[in-house]
Protein backbone atom coordinates (compact mmCIF):
# COMPACT_ATOMS: atom_id res chain seq x y z
CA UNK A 1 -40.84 -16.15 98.44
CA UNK A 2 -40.39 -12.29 97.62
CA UNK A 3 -40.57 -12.12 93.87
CA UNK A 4 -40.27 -8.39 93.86
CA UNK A 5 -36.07 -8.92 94.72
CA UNK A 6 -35.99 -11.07 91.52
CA UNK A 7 -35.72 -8.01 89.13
CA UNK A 8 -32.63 -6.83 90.77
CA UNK A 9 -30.67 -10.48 90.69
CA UNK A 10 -30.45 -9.68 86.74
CA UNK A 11 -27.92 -6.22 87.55
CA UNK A 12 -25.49 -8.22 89.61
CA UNK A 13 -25.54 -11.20 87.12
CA UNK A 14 -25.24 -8.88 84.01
CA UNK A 15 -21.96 -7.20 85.92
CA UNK A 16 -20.44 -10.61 86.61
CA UNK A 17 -21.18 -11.66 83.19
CA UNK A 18 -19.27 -8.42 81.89
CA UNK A 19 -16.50 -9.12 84.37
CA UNK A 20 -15.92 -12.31 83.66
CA UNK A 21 -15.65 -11.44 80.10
CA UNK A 22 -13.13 -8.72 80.49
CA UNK A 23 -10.92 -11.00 82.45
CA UNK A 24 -11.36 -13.77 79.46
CA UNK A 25 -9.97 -10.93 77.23
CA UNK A 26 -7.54 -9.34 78.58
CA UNK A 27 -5.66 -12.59 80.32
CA UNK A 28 -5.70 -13.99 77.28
CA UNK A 29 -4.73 -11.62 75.20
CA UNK A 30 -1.84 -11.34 72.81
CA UNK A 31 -0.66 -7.90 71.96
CA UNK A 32 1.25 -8.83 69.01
CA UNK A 33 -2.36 -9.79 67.26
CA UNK A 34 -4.21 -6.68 68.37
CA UNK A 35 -1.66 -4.72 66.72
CA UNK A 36 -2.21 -6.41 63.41
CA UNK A 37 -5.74 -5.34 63.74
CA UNK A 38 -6.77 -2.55 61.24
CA UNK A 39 -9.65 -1.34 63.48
CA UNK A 40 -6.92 -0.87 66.32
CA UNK A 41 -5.60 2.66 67.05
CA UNK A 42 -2.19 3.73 68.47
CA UNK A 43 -3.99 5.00 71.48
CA UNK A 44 -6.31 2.09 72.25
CA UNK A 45 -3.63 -0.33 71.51
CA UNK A 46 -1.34 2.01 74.45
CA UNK A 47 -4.29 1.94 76.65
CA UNK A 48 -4.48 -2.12 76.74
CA UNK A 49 -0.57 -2.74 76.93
CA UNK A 50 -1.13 -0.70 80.09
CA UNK A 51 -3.68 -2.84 81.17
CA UNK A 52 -1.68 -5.74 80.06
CA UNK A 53 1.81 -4.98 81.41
CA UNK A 54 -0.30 -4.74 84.95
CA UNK A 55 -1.99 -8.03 84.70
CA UNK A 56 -1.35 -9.23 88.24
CA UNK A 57 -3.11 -6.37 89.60
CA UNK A 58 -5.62 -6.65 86.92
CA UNK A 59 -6.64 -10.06 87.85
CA UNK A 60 -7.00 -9.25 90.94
CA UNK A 61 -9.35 -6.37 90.50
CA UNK A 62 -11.81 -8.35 88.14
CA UNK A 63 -11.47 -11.51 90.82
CA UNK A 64 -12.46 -9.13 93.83
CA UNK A 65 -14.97 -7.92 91.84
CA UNK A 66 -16.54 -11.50 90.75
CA UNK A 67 -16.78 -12.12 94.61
CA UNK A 68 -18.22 -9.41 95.62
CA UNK A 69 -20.87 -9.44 92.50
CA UNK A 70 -21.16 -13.69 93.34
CA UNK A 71 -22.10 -12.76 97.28
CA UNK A 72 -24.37 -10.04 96.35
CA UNK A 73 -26.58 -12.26 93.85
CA UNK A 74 -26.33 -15.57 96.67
CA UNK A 75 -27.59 -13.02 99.45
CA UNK A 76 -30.39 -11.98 97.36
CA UNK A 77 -31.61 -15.20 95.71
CA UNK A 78 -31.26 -16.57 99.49
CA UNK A 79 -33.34 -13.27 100.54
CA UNK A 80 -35.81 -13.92 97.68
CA UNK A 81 -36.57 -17.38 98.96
CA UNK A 82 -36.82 -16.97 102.67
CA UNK A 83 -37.64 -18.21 105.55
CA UNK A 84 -35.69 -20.85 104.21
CA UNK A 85 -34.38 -23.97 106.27
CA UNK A 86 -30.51 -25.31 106.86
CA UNK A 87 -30.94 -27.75 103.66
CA UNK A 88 -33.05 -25.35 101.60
CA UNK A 89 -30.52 -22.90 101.88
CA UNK A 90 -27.27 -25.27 100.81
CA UNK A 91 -29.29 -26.51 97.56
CA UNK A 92 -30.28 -22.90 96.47
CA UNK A 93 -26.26 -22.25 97.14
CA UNK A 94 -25.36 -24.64 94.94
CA UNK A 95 -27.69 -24.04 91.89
CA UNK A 96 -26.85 -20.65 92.52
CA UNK A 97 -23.18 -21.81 91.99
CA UNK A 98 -23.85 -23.97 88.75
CA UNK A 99 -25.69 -21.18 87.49
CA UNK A 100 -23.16 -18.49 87.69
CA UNK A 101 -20.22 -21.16 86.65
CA UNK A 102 -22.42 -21.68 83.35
CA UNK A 103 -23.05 -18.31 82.52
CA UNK A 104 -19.57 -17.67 82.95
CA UNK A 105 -18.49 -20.83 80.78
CA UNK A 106 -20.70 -19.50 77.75
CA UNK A 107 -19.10 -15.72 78.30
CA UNK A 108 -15.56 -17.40 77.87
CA UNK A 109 -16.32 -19.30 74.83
CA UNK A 110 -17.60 -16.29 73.60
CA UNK A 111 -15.10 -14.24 74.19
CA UNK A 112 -12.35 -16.67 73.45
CA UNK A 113 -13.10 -16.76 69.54
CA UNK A 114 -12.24 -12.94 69.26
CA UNK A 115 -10.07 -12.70 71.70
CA UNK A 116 -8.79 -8.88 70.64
CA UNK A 117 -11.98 -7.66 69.24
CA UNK A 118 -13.84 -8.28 73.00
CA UNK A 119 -10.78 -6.58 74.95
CA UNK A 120 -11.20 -3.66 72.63
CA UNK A 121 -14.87 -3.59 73.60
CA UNK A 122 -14.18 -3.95 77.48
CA UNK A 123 -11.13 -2.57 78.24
CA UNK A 124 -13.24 0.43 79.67
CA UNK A 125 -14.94 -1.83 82.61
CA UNK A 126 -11.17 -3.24 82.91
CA UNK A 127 -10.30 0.43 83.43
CA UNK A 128 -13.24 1.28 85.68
CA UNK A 129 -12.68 -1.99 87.68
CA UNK A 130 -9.04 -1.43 88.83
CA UNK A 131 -10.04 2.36 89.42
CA UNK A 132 -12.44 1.79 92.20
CA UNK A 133 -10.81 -1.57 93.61
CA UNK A 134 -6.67 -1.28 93.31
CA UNK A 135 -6.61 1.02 96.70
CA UNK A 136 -8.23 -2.46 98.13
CA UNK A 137 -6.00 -5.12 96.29
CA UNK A 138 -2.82 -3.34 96.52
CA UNK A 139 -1.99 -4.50 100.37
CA UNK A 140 -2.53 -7.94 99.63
CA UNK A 141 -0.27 -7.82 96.43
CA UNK A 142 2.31 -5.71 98.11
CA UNK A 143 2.62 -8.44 101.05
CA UNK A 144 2.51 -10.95 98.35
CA UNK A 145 5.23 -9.44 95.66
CA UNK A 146 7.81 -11.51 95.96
CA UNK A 147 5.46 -14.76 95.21
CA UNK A 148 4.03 -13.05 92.17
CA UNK A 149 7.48 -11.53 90.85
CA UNK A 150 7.10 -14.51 87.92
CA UNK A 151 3.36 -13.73 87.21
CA UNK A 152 4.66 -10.08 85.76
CA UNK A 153 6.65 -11.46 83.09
CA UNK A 154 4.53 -12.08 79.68
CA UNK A 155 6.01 -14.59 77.88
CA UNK A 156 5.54 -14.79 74.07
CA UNK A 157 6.48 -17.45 71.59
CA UNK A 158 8.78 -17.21 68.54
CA UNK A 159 6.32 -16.55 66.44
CA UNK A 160 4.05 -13.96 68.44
CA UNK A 161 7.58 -12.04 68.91
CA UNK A 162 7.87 -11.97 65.22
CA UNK A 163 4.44 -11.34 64.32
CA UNK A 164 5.46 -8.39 66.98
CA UNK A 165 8.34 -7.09 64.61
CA UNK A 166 6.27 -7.60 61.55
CA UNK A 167 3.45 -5.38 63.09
CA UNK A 168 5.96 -2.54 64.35
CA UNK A 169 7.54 -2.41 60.88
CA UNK A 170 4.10 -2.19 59.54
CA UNK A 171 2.82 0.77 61.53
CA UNK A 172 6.50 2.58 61.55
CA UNK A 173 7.69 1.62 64.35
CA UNK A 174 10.69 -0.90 63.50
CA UNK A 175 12.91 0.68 60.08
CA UNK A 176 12.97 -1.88 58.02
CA UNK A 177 17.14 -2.82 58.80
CA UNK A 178 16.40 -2.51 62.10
CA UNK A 179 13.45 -5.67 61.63
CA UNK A 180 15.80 -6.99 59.07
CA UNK A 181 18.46 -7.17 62.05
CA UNK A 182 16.70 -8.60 64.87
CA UNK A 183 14.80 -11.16 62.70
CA UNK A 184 18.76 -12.20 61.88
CA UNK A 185 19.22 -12.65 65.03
CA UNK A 186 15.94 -15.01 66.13
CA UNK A 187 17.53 -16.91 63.08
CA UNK A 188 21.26 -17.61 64.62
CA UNK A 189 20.05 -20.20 66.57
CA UNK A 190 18.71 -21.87 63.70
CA UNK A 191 21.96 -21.61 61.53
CA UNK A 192 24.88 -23.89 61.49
CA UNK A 193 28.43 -22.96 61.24
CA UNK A 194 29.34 -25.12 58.42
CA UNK A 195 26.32 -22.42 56.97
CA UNK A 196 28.28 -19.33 57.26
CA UNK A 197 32.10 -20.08 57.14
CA UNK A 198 34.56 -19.74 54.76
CA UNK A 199 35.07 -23.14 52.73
CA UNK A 200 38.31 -24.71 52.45
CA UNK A 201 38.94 -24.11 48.92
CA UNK A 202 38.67 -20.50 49.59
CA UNK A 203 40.76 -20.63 52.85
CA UNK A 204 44.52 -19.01 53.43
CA UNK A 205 46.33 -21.10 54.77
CA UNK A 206 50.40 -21.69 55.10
CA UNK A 207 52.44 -24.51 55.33
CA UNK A 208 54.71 -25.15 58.57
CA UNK A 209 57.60 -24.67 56.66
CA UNK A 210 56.65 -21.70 54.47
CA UNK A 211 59.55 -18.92 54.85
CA UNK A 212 58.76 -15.74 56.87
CA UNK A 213 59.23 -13.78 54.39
CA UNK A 214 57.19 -15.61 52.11
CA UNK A 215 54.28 -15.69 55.52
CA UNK A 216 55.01 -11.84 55.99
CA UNK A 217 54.04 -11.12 52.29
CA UNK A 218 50.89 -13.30 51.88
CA UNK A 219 49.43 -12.16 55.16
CA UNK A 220 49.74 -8.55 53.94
CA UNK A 221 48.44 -9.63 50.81
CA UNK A 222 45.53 -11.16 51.93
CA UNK A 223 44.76 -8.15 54.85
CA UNK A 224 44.10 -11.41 57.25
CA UNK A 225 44.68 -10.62 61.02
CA UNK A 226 45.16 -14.85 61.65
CA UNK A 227 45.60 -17.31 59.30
CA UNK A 228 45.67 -21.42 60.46
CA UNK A 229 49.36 -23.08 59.63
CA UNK A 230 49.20 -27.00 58.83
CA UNK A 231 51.66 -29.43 58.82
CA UNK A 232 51.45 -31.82 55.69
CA UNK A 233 47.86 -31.28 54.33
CA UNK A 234 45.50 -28.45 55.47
CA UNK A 235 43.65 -31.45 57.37
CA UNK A 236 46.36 -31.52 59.75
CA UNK A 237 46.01 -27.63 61.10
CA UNK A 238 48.65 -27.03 64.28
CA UNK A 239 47.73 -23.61 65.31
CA UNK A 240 47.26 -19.68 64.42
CA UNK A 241 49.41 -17.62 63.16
CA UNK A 242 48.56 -14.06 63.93
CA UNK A 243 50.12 -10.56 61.30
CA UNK A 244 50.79 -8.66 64.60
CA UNK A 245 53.02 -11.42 66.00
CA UNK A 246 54.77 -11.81 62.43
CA UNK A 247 55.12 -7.71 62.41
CA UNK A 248 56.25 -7.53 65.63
CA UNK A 249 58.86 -9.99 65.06
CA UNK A 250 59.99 -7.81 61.71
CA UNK A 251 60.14 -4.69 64.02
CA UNK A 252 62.70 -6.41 66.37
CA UNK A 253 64.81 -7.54 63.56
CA UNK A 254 63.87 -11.77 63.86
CA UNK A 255 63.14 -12.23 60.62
CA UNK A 256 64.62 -15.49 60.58
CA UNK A 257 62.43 -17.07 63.07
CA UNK A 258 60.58 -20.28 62.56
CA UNK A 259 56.96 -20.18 62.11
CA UNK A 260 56.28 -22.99 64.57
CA UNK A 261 57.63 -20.72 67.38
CA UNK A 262 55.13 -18.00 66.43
CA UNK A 263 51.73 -20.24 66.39
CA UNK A 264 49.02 -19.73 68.82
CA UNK A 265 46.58 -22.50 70.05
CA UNK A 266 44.04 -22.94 67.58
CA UNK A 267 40.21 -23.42 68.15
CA UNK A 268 38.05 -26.26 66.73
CA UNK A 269 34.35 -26.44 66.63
CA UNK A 270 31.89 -29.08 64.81
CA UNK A 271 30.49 -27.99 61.59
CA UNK A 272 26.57 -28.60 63.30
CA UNK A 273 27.42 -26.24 65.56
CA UNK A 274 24.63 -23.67 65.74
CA UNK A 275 25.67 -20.08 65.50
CA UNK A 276 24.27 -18.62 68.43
CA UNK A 277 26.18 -20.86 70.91
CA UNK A 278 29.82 -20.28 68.86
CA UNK A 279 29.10 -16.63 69.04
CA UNK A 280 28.53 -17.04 73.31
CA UNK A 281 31.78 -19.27 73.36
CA UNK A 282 33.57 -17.30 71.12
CA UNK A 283 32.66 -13.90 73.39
CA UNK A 284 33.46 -16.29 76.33
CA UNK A 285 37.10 -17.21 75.49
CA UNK A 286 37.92 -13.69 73.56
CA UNK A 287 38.74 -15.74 70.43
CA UNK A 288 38.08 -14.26 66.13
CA UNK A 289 38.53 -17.29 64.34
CA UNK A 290 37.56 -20.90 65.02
CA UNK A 291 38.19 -23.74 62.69
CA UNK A 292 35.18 -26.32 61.55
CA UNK A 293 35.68 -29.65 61.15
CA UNK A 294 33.90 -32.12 59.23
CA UNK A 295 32.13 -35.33 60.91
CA UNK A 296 35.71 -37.30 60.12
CA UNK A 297 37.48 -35.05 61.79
CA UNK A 298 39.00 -33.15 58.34
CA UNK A 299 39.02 -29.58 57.73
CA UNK A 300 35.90 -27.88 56.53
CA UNK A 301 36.79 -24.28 56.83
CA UNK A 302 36.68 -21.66 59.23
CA UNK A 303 34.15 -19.07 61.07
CA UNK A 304 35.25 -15.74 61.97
CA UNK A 305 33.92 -13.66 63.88
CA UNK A 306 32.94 -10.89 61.58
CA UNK A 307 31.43 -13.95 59.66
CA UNK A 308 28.72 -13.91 62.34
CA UNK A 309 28.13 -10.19 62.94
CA UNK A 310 27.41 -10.19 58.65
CA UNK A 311 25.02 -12.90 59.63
CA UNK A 312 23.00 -9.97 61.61
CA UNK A 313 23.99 -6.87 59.51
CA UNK A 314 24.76 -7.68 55.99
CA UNK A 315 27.92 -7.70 54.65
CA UNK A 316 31.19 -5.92 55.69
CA UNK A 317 33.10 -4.71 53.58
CA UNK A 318 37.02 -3.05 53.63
CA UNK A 319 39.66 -2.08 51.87
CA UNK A 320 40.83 -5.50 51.42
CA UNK A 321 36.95 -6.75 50.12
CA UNK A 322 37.51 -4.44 47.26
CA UNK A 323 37.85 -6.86 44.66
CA UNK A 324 35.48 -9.49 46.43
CA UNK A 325 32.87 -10.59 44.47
CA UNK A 326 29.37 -10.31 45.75
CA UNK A 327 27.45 -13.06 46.28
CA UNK A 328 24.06 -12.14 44.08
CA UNK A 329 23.26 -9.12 42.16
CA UNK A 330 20.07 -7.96 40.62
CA UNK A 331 20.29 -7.78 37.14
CA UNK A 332 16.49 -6.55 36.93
CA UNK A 333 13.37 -6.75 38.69
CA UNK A 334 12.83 -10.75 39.77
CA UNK A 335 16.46 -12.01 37.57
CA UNK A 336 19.76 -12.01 39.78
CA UNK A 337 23.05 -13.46 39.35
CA UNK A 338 24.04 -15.72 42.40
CA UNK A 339 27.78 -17.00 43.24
CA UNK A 340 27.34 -20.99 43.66
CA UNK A 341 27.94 -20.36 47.41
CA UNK A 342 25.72 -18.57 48.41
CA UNK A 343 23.73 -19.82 51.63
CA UNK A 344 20.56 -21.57 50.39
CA UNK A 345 18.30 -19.73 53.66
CA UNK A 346 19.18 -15.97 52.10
CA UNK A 347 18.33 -17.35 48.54
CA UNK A 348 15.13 -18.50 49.59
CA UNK A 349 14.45 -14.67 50.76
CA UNK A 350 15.38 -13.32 47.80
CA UNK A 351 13.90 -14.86 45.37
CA UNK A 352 10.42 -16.10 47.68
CA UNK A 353 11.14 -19.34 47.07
CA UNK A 354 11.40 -22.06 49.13
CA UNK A 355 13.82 -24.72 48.50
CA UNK A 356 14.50 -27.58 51.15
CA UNK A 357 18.13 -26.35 53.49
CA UNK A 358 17.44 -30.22 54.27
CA UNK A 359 19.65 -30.95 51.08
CA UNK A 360 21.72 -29.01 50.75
CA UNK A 361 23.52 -25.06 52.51
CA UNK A 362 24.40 -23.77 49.48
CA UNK A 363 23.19 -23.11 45.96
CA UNK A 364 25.51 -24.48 44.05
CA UNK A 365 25.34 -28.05 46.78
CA UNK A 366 21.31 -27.58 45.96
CA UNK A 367 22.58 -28.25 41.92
CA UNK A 368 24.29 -30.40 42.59
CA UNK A 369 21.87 -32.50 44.82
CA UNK A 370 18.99 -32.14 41.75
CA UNK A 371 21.60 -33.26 38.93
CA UNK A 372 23.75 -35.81 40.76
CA UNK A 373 26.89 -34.49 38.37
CA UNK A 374 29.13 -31.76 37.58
CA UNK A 375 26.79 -29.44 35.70
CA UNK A 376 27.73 -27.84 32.11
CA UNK A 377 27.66 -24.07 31.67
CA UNK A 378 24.53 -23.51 29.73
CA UNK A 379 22.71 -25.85 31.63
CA UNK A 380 19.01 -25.05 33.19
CA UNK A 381 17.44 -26.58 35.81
CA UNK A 382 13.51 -25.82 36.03
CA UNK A 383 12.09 -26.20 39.62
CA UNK A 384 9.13 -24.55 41.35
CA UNK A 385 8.85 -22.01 38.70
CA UNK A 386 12.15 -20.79 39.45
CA UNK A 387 14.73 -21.14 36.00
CA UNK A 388 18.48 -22.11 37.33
CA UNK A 389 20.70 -21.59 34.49
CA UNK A 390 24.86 -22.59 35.32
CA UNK A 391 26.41 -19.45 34.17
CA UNK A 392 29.88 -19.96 35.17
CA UNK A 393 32.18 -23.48 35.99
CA UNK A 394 35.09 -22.94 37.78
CA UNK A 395 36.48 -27.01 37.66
CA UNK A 396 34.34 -28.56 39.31
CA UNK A 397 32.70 -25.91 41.58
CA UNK A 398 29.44 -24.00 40.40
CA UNK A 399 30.81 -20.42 39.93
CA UNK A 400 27.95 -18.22 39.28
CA UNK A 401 24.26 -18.99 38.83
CA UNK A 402 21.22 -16.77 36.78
CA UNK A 403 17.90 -17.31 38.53
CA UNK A 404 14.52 -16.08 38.05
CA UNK A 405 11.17 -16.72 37.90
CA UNK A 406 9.35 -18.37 34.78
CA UNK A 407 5.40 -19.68 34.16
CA UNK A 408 4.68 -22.77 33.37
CA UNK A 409 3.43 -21.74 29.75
CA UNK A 410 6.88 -20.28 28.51
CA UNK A 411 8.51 -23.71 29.29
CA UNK A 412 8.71 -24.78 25.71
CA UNK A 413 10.48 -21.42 24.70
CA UNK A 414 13.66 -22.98 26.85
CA UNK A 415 16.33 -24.42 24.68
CA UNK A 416 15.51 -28.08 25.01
CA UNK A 417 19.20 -29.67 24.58
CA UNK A 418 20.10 -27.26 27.65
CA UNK A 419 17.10 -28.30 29.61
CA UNK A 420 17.23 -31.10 31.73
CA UNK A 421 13.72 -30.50 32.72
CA UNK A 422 14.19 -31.84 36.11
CA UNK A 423 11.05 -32.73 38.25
CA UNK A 424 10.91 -32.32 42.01
């Protein structure tokens, strides 16, 4: 046994111990995280993504250079002990193995509970690795590209992509519309039509037998491009009647001509639908407006096209939106006015609350759920610190709704004949 070799088995196990600790943090690390770390600067954080975005030749560096470190500590533990027989030599082999799969385990775990901290710390020997061994791992990669094509996408989940966002807006750079607009987006597929379209009480619509004159005037009006014509009731909707047809018509001197021979085909869609799949069909078949239908087949309202893009960038508005009135405005810091309709999802982000979308899509439907009757204007509903007070009835629809914030200790300043003090 040559006990002078022993010293030098502890430089090829330290290395492997490093390496195998670089490629713990760096495979299994999620940029999105690093970024949110204060201690990480723009150019270390550029430096890993590097690293990162060439993981397969990465790996392959640190795993060549695990086997070469692994052969050079078995050839000297195996010099140390010799003149060694056949079975002598397997058993020191395999301790040797166990021992280096051990150390390695322990270096993971390690690693693995900082995950960023430790590839800030080694991305250097990462950087030092693939210098001196990518001129030896790039044949074998080239020969083998097409196999590892799938390896060089990094995949991240929802939330890692919008811990992403939230971390580029944080350090500059996402503008805040721009995060504003993309986090819309990651939301359409979450959002149901009946959430976004016009309701049937506030739909246009014209009778089959409405005059064209009468058609030609409230189309103008309105400063619709298509408006759905029913036969009977509004439930019974036979098609699309579009201003350019109706103007074109004028223009040729047919002013006389039935409605019915003007319609276009119109386009129905479940009220569940979810947003981002009407927005693929509606790019798919060129259609603007689709009608949504309730679960007994009746008329809910319609989705537009334009209803969708506001979805992503705020509202539009035109000439004809002049008089429109807008859904919530701030009457001062934490206190807005809200129309009754306004989707429940962008009321929970204004006011940081968060009421269940399980009950209800709207505002006014969420009053309605909590009070199980036509509200009276005056009356306050206390929930989650948040003061609802009905502002304006219009029939039986919630018109217009004050909401802010209150603590618990100014609840008996709240006129108590107006409260129904309504527990979750």
């Amino acid at each position: 046994m040559n006990l002078s070799l022993f010293p030098w088995l502890l430089l090829p196990l330290l290395l492997d111990l490093l390496v195998a600790a670089t490629r713990a943090s760096l495979l299994n690390l999620k940029l999105a995280r690093l970024g949110a770390l204060e201690e990480t600067d723009k150019d270390e954080l550029e430096d890993i993504s590097n690293l990162v975005n060439e993981r397969v030749h990465l790996r392959a560096s640190l795993k060549l250079a695990q086997v070469l470190l692994r052969l050079l500590t078995a050839g000297l533990v195996l010099v140390s002990f010799m003149p060694l027989n056949l079975l002598q030599a397997l058993g020191i082999m395999l301790v040797t193995a166990i021992l280096l799969w051990l150390l390695e385990f322990t270096a993971e775990r390690v690693v693995l509970r900082e995950v960023e901290r430790w590839a800030l710390r080694l991305a250097p020997i990462a950087n030092l690795v693939m210098g001196i061994l990518t001129p030896i791992t790039a044949i074998p990669l080239r020969l083998t590209q097409d196999l590892e094509t799938a390896d060089r996408m990094v995949t991240l989940t929802e939330d890692e992509f919008k811990s992403l966002l939230d971390t580029s807006e944080s350090e500059g750079m996402l503008e805040q519309d721009e995060h504003k607009m993309i986090s819309s987006i990651l939301r359409l597929s979450e959002t149901l039509a009946r959430e976004i379209m016009v309701p049937r009480i506030d739909m246009l619509a014209l009778d089959v037998q409405t005059a064209f004159d009468d058609a030609v005037a409230q189309l103008i009006e309105s400063g619709f491009s298509r408006v759905p014509v029913y036969r009977d009731n509004v439930d019974n909707v036979i098609g699309m009647l579009y201003t350019k047809d109706m103007l074109q018509v004028q223009q040729d001197g047919n002013g006389e001509e039935p409605l019915p021979k003007l319609l276009r085909e119109a386009n129905f869609i479940p009220e569940t639908k979810p947003v981002d799949e009407l927005l693929a069909e509606m790019q798919a078949q060129h259609i603007h407006i689709a009608i949504v239908v309730d679960e007994y087949g009746g008329v809910a309202g319609l989705v537009t096209l334009e209803d969708i893009v506001e979805e992503i960038v705020g509202e539009i508005q035109d000439e004809y939106d002049e008089g429109e009135e807008l859904l919530f405005e701030e009457i001062k810091p934490g206190e807005y006015t809200f129309h009754g309709r306004i989707d429940l999802d962008d009321f929970n982000d204004i006011m940081d609350c968060n009421f269940d979308t399980g009950e209800a899509d709207t505002l006014g439907g969420l009053i309605y759920s909590r009070l199980g009757r036509v509200p009276n204007p005056g009356e306050i509903l206390r929930e989650d610190e948040m003061l609802l007070t009905v502002e304006e009835i219009s029939g039986r629809r919630i018109h217009k709704v004050n909401a802010k914030r209150y603590k618990p200790s100014d609840a008996q300043q709240l006129t108590p004949d107006k409260d129904n003090n309504h527990a979750q």
